[in-house]
PDB file of N, CA and C in Angstrom:
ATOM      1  N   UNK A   1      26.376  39.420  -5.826  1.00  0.00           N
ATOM      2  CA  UNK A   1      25.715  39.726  -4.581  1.00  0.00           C
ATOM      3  C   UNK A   1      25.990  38.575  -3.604  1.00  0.00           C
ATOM      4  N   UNK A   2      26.129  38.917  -2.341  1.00  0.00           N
ATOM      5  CA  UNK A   2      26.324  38.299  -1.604  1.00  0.00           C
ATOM      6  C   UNK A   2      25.213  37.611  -0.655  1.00  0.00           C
ATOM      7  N   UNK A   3      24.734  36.271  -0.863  1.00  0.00           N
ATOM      8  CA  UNK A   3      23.646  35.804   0.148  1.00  0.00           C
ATOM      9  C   UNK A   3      23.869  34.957   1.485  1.00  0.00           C
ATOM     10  N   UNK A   4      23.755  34.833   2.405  1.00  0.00           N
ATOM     11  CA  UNK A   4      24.395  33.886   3.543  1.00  0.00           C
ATOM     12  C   UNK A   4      23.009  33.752   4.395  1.00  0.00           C
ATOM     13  N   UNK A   5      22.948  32.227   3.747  1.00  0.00           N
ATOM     14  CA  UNK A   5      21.698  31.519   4.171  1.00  0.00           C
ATOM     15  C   UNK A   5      22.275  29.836   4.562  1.00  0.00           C
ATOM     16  N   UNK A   6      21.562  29.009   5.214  1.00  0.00           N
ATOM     17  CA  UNK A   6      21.506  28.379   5.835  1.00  0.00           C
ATOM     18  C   UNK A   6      22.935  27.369   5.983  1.00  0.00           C
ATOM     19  N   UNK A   7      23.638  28.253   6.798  1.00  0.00           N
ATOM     20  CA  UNK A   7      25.193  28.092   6.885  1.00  0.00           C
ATOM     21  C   UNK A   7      25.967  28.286   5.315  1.00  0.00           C
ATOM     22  N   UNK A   8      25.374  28.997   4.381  1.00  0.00           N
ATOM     23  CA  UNK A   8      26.402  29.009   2.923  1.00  0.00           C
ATOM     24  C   UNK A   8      26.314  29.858   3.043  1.00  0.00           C
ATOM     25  N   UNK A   9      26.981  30.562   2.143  1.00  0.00           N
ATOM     26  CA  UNK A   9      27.596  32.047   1.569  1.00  0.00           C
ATOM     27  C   UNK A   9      27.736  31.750   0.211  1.00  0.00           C
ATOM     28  N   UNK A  10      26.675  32.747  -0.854  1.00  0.00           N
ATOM     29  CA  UNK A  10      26.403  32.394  -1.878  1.00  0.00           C
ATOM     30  C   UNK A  10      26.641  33.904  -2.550  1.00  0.00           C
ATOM     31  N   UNK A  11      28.066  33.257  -3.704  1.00  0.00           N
ATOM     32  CA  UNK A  11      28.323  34.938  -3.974  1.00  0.00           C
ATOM     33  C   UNK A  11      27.194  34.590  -5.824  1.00  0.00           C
ATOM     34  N   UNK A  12      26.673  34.957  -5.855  1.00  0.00           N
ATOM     35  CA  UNK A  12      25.743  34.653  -6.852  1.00  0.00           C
ATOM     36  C   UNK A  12      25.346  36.272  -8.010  1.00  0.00           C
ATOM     37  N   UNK A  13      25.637  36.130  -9.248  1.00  0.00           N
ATOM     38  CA  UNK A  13      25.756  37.164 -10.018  1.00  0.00           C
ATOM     39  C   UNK A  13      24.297  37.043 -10.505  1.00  0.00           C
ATOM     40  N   UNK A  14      23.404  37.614 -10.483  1.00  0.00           N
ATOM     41  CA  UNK A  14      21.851  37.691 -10.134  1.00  0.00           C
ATOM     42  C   UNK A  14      21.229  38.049 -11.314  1.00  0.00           C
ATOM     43  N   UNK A  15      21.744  39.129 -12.135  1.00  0.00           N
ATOM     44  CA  UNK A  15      21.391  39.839 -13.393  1.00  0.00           C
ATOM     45  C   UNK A  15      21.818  38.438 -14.284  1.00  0.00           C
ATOM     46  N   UNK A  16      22.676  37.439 -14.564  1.00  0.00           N
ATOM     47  CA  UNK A  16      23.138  36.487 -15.439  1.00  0.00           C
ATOM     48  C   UNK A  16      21.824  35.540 -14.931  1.00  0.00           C
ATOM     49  N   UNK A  17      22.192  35.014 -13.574  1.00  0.00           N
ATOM     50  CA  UNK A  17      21.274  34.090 -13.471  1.00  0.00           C
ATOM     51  C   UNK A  17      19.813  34.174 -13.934  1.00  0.00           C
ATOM     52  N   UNK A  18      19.301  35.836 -13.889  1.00  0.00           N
ATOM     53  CA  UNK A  18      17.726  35.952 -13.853  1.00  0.00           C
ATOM     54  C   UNK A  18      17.608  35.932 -15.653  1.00  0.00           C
ATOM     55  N   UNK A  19      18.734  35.845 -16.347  1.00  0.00           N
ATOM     56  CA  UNK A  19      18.708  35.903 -17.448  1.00  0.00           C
ATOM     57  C   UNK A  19      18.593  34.624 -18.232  1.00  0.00           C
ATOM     58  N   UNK A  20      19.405  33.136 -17.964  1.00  0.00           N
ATOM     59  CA  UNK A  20      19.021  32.586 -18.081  1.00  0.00           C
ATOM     60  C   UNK A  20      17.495  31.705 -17.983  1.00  0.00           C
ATOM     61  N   UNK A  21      16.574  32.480 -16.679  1.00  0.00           N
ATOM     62  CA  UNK A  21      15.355  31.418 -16.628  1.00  0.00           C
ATOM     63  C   UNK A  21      14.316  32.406 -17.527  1.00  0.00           C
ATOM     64  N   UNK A  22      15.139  33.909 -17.465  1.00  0.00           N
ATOM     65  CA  UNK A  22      13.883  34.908 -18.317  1.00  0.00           C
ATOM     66  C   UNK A  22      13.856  34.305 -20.018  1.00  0.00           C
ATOM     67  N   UNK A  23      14.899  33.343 -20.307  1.00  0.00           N
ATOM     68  CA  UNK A  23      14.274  32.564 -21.309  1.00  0.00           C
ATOM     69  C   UNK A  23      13.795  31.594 -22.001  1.00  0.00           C
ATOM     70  N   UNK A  24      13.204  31.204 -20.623  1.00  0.00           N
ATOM     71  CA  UNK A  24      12.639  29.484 -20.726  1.00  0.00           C
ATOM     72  C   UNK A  24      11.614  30.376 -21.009  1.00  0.00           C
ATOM     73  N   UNK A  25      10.564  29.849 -21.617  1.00  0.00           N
ATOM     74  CA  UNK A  25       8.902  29.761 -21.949  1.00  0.00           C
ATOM     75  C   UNK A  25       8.032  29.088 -20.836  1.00  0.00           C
ATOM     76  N   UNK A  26       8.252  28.226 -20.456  1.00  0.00           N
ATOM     77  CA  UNK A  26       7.182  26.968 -19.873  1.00  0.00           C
ATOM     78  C   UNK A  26       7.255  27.002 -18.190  1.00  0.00           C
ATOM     79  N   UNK A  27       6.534  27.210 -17.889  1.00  0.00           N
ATOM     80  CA  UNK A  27       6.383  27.222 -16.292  1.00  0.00           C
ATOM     81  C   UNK A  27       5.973  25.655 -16.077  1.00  0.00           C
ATOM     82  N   UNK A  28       6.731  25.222 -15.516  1.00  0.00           N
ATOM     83  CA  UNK A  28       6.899  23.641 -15.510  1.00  0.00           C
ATOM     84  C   UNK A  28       6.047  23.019 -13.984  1.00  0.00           C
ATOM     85  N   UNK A  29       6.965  23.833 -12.771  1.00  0.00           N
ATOM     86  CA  UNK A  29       6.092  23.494 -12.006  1.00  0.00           C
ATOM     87  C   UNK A  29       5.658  24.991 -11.370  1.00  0.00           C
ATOM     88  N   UNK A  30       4.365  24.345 -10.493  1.00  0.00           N
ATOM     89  CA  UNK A  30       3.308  25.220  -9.891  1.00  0.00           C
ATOM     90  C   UNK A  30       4.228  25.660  -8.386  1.00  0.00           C
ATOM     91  N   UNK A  31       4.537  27.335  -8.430  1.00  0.00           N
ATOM     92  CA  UNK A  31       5.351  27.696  -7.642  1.00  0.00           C
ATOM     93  C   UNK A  31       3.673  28.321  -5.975  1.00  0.00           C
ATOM     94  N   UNK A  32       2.787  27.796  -6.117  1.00  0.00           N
ATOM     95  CA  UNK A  32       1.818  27.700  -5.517  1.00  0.00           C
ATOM     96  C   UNK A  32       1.638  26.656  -4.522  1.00  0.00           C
ATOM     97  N   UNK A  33       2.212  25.260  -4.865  1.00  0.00           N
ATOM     98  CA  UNK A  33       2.229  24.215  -4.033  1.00  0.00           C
ATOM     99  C   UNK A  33       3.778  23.781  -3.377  1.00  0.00           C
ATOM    100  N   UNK A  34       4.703  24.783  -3.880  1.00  0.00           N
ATOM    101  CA  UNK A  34       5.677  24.353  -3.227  1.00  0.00           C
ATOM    102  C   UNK A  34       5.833  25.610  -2.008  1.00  0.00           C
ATOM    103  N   UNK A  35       7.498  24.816  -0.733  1.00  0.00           N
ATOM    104  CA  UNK A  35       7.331  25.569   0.269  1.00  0.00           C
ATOM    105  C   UNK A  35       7.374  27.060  -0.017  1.00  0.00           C
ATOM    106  N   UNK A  36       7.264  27.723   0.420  1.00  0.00           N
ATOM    107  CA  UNK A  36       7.581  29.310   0.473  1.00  0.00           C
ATOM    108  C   UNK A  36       8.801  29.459   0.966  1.00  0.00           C
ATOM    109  N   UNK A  37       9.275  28.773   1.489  1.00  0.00           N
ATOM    110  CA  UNK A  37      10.741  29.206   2.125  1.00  0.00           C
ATOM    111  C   UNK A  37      11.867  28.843   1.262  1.00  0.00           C
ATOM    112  N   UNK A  38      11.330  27.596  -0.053  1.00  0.00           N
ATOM    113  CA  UNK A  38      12.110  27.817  -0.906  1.00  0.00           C
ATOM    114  C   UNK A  38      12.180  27.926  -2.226  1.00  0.00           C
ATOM    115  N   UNK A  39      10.406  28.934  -2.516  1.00  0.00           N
ATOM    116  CA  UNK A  39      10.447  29.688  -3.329  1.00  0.00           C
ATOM    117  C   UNK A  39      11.370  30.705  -3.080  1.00  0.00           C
ATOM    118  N   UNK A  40      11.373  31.181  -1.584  1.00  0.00           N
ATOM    119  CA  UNK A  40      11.488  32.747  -1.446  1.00  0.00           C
ATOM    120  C   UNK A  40      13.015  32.499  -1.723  1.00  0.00           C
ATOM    121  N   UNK A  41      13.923  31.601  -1.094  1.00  0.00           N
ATOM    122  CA  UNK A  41      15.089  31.416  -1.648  1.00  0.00           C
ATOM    123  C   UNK A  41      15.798  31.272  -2.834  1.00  0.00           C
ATOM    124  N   UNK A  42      15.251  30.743  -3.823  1.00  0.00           N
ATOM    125  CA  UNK A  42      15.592  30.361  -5.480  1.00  0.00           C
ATOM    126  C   UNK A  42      15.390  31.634  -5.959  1.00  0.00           C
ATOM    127  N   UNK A  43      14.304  32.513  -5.793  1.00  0.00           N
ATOM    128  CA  UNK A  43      14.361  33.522  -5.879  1.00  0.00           C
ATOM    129  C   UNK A  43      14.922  34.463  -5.456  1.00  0.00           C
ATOM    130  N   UNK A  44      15.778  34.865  -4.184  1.00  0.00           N
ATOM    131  CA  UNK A  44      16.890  35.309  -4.042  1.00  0.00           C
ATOM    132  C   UNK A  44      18.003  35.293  -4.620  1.00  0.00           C
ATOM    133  N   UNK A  45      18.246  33.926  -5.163  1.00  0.00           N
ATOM    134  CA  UNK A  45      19.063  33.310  -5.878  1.00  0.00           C
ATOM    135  C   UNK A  45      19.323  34.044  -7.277  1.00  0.00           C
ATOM    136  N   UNK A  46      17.964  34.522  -7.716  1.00  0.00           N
ATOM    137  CA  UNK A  46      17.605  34.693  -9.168  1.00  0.00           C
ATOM    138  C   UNK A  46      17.127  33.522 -10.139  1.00  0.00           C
ATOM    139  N   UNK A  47      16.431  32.869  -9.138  1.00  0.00           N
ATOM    140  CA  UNK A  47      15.907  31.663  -9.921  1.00  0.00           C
ATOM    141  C   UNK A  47      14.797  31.737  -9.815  1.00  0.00           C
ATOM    142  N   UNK A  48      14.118  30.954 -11.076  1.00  0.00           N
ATOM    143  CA  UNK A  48      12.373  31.070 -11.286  1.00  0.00           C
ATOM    144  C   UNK A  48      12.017  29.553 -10.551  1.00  0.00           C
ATOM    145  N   UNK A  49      11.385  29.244 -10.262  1.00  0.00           N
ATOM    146  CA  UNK A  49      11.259  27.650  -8.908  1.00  0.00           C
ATOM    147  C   UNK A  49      10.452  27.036 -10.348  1.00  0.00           C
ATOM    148  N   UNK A  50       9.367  27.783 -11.139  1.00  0.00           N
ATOM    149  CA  UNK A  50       8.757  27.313 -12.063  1.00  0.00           C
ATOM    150  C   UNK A  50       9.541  26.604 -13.319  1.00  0.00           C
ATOM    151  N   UNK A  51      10.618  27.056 -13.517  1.00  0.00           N
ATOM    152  CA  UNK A  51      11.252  26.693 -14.399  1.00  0.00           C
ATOM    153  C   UNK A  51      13.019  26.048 -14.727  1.00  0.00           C
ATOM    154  N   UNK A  52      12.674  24.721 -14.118  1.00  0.00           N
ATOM    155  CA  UNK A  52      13.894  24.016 -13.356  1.00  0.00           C
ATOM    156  C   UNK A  52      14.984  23.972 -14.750  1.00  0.00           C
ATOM    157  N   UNK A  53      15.944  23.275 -14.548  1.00  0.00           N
ATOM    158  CA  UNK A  53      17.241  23.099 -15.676  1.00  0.00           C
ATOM    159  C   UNK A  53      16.654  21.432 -15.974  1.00  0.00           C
ATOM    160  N   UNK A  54      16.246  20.774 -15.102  1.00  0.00           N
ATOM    161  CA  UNK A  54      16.141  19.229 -15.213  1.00  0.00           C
ATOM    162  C   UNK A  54      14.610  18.696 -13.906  1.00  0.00           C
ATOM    163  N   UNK A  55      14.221  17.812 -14.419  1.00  0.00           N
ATOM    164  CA  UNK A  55      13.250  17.092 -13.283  1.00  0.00           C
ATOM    165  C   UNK A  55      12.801  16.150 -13.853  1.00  0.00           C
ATOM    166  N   UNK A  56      12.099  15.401 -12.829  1.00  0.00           N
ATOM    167  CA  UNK A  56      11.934  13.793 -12.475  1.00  0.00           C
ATOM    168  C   UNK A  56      10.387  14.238 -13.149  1.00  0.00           C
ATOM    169  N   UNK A  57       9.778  13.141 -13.770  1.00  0.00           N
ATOM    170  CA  UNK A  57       8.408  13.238 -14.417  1.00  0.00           C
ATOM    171  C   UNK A  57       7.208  13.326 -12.418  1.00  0.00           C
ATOM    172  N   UNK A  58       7.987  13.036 -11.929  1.00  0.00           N
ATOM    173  CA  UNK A  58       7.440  13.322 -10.406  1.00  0.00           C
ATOM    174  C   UNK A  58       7.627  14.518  -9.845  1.00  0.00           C
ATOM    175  N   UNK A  59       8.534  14.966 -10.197  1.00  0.00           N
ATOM    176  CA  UNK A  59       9.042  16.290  -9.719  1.00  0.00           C
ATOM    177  C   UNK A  59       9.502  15.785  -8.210  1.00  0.00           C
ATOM    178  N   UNK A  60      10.132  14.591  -7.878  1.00  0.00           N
ATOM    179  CA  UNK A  60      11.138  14.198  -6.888  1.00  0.00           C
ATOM    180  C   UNK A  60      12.489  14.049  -6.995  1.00  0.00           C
ATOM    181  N   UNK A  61      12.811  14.698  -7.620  1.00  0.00           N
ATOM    182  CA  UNK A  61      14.988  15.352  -8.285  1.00  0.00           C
ATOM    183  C   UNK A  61      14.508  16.555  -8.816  1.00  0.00           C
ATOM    184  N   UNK A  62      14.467  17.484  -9.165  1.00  0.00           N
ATOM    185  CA  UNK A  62      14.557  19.052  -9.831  1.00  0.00           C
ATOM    186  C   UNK A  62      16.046  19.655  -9.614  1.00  0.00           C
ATOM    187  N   UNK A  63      16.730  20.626 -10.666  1.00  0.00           N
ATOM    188  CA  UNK A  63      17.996  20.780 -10.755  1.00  0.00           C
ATOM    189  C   UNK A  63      17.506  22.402 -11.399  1.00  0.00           C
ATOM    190  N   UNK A  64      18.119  23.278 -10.467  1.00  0.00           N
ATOM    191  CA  UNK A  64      18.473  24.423 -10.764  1.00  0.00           C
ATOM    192  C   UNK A  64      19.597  24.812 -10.788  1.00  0.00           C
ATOM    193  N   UNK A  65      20.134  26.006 -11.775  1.00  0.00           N
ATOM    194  CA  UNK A  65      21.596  26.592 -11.876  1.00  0.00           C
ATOM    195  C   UNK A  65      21.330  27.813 -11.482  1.00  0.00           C
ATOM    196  N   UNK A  66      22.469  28.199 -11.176  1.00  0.00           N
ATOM    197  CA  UNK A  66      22.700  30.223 -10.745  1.00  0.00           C
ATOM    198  C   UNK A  66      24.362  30.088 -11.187  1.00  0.00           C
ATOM    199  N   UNK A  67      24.589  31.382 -11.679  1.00  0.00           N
ATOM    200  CA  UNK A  67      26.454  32.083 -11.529  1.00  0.00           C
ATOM    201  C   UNK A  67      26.623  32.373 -10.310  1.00  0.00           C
ATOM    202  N   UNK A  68      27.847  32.138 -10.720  1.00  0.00           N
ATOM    203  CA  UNK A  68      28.688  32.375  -9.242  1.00  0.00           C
ATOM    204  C   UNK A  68      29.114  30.985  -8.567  1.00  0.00           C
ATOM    205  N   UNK A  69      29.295  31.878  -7.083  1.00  0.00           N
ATOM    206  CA  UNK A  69      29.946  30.037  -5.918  1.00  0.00           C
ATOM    207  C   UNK A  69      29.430  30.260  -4.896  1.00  0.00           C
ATOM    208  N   UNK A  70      29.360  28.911  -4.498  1.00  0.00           N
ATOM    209  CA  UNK A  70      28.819  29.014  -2.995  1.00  0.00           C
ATOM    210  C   UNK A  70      29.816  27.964  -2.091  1.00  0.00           C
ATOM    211  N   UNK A  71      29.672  28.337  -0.973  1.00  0.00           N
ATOM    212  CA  UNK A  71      30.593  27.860   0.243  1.00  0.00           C
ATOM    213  C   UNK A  71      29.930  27.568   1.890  1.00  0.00           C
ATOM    214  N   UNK A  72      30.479  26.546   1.963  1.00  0.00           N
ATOM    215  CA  UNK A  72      29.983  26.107   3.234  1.00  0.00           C
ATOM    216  C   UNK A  72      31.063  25.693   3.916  1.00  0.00           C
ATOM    217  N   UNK A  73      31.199  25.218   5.264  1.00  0.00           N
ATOM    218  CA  UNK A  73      31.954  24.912   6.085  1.00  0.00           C
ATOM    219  C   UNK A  73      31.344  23.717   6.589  1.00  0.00           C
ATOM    220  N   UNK A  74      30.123  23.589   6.816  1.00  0.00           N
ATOM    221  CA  UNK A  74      28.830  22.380   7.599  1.00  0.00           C
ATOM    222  C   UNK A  74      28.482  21.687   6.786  1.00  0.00           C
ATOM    223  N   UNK A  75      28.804  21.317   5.257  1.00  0.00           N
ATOM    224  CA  UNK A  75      28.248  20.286   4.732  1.00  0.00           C
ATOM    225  C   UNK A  75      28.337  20.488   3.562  1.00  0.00           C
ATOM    226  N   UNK A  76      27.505  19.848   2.603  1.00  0.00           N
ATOM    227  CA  UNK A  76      26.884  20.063   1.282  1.00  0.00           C
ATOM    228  C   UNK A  76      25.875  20.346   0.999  1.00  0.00           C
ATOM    229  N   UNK A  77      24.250  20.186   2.012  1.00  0.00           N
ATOM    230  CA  UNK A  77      23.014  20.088   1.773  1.00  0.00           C
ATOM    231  C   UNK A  77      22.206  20.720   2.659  1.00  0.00           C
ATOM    232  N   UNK A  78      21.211  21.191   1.985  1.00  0.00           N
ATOM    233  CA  UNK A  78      19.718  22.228   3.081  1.00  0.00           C
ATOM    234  C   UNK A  78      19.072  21.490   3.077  1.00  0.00           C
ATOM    235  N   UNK A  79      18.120  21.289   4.233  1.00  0.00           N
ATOM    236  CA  UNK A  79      17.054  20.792   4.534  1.00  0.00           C
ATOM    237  C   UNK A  79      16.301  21.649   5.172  1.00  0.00           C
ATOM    238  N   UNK A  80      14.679  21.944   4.025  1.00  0.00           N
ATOM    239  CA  UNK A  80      14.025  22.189   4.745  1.00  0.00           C
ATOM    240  C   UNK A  80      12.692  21.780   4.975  1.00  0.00           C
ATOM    241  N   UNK A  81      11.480  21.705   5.858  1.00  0.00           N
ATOM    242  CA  UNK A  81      10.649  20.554   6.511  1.00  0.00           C
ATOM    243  C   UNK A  81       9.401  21.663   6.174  1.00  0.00           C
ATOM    244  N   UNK A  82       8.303  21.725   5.831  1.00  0.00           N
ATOM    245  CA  UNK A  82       7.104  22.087   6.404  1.00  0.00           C
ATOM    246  C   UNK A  82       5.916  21.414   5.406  1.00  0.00           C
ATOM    247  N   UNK A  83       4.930  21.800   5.438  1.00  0.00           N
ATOM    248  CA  UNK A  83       3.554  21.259   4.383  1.00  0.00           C
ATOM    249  C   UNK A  83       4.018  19.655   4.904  1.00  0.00           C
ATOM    250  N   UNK A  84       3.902  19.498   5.507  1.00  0.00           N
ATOM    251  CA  UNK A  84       3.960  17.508   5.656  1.00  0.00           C
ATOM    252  C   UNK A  84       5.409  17.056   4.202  1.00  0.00           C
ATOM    253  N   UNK A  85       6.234  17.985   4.316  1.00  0.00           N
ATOM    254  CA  UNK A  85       7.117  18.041   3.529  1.00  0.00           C
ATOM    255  C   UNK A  85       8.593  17.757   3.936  1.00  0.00           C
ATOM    256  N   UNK A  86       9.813  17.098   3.088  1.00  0.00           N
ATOM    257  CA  UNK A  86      10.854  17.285   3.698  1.00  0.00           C
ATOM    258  C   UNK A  86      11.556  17.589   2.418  1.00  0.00           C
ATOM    259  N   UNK A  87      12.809  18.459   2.350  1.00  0.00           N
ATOM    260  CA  UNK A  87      13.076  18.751   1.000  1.00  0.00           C
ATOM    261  C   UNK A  87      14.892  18.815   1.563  1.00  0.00           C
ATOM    262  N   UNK A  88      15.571  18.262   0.872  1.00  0.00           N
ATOM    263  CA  UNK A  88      16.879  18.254   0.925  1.00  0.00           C
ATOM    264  C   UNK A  88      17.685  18.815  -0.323  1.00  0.00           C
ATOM    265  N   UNK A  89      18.498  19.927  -0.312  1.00  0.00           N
ATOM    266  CA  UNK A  89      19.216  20.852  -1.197  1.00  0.00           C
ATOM    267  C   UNK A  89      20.397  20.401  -1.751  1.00  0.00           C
ATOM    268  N   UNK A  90      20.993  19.152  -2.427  1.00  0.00           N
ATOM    269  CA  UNK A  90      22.508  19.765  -2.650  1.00  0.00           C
ATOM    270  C   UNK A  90      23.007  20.668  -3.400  1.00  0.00           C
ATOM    271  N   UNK A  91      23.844  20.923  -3.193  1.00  0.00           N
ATOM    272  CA  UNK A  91      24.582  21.964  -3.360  1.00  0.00           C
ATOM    273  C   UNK A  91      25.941  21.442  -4.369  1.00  0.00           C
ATOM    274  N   UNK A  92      25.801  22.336  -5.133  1.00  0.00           N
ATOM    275  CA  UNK A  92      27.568  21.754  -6.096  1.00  0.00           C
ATOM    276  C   UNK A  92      27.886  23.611  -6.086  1.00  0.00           C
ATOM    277  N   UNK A  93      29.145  23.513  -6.141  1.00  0.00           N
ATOM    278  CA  UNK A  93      29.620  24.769  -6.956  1.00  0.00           C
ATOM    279  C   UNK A  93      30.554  24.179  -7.325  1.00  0.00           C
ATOM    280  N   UNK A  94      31.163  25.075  -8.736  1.00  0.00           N
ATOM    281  CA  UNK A  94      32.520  24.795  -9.869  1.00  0.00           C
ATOM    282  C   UNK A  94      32.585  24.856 -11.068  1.00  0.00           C
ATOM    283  N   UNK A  95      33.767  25.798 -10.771  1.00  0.00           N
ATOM    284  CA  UNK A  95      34.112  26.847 -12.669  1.00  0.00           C
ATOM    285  C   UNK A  95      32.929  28.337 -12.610  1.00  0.00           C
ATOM    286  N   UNK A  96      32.433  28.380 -11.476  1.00  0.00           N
ATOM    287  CA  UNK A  96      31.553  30.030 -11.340  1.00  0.00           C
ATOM    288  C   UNK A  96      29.862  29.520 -11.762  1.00  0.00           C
ATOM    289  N   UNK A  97      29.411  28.161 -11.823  1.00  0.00           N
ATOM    290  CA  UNK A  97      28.201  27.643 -11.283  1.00  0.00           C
ATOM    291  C   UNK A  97      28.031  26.707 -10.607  1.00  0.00           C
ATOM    292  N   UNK A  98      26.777  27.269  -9.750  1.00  0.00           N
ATOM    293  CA  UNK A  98      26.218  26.556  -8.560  1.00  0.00           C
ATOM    294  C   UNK A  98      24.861  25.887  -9.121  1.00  0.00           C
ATOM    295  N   UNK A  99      24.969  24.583  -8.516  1.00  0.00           N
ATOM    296  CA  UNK A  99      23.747  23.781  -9.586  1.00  0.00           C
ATOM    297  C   UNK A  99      23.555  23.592  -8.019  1.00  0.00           C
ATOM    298  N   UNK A 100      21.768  23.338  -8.281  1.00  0.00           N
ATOM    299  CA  UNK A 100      21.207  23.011  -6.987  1.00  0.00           C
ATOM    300  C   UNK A 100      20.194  21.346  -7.381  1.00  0.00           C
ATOM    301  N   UNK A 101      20.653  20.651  -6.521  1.00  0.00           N
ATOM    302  CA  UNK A 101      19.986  19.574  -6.939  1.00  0.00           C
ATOM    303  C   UNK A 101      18.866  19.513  -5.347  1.00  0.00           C
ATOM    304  N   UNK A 102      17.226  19.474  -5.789  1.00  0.00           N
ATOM    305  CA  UNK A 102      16.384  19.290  -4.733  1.00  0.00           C
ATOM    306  C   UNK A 102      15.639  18.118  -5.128  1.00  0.00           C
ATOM    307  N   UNK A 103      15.483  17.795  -3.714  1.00  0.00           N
ATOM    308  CA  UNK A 103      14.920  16.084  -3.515  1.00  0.00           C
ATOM    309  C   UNK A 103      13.725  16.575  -2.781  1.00  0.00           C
ATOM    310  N   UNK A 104      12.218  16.126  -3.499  1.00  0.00           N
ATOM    311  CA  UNK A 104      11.325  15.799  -2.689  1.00  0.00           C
ATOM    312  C   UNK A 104      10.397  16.866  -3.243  1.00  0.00           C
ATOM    313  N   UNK A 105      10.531  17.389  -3.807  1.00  0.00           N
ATOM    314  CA  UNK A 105       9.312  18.639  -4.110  1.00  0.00           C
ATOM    315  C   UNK A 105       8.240  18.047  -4.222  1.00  0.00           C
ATOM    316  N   UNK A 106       8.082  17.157  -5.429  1.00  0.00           N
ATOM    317  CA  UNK A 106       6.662  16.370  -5.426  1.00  0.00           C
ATOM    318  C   UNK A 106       5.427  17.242  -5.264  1.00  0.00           C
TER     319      UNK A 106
END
């Protein structure tokens, strides 16, 4: 499926990805206190926000994966701002996964 969000184009295979987090157990973090704009995104993605690949005992680095690639032209990284919040996205793709590394959830 094709997503094109904040200058990327994310060809992301959705049924694989939602498959990997449908078998974590542990809801790690509280998808209640983070933004909505990037719950609602990870979840587009096919990602559970609750249940990262990696995180900081702070939950200030968190690392999510999805299949597929993503592409940009403007950069490597999202930023997005609200709740007295600032949250910065990188972005990797390569070999058909996209790892998302986010800064700042806390």
């Amino acid at each position: 499926m094709i997503i094109e969000k904040y200058d990327w184009q994310f060809d992301i295979d959705i049924q694989k990805t939602r498959l990997i987090y449908k078998s974590r157990l542990d809801n790690i973090i509280n998808r209640s206190k983070q933004l909505p704009e990037l719950t609602n995104f990870l979840n587009e993605l096919g990602i559970d926000i609750g249940k990262p690949d990696r995180y900081d005992s702070d939950f200030s680095h968190v690392t999510y994966t999805c299949i597929g690639n993503a592409v940009s032209e403007n950069g490597y990284e999202i930023d997005m701002y609200g709740k007295n919040k600032y949250l910065s996205i990188i972005v990797y793709s390569e070999d058909d996964i996209v790892r998302l590394e986010i800064f700042g959830m806390r």
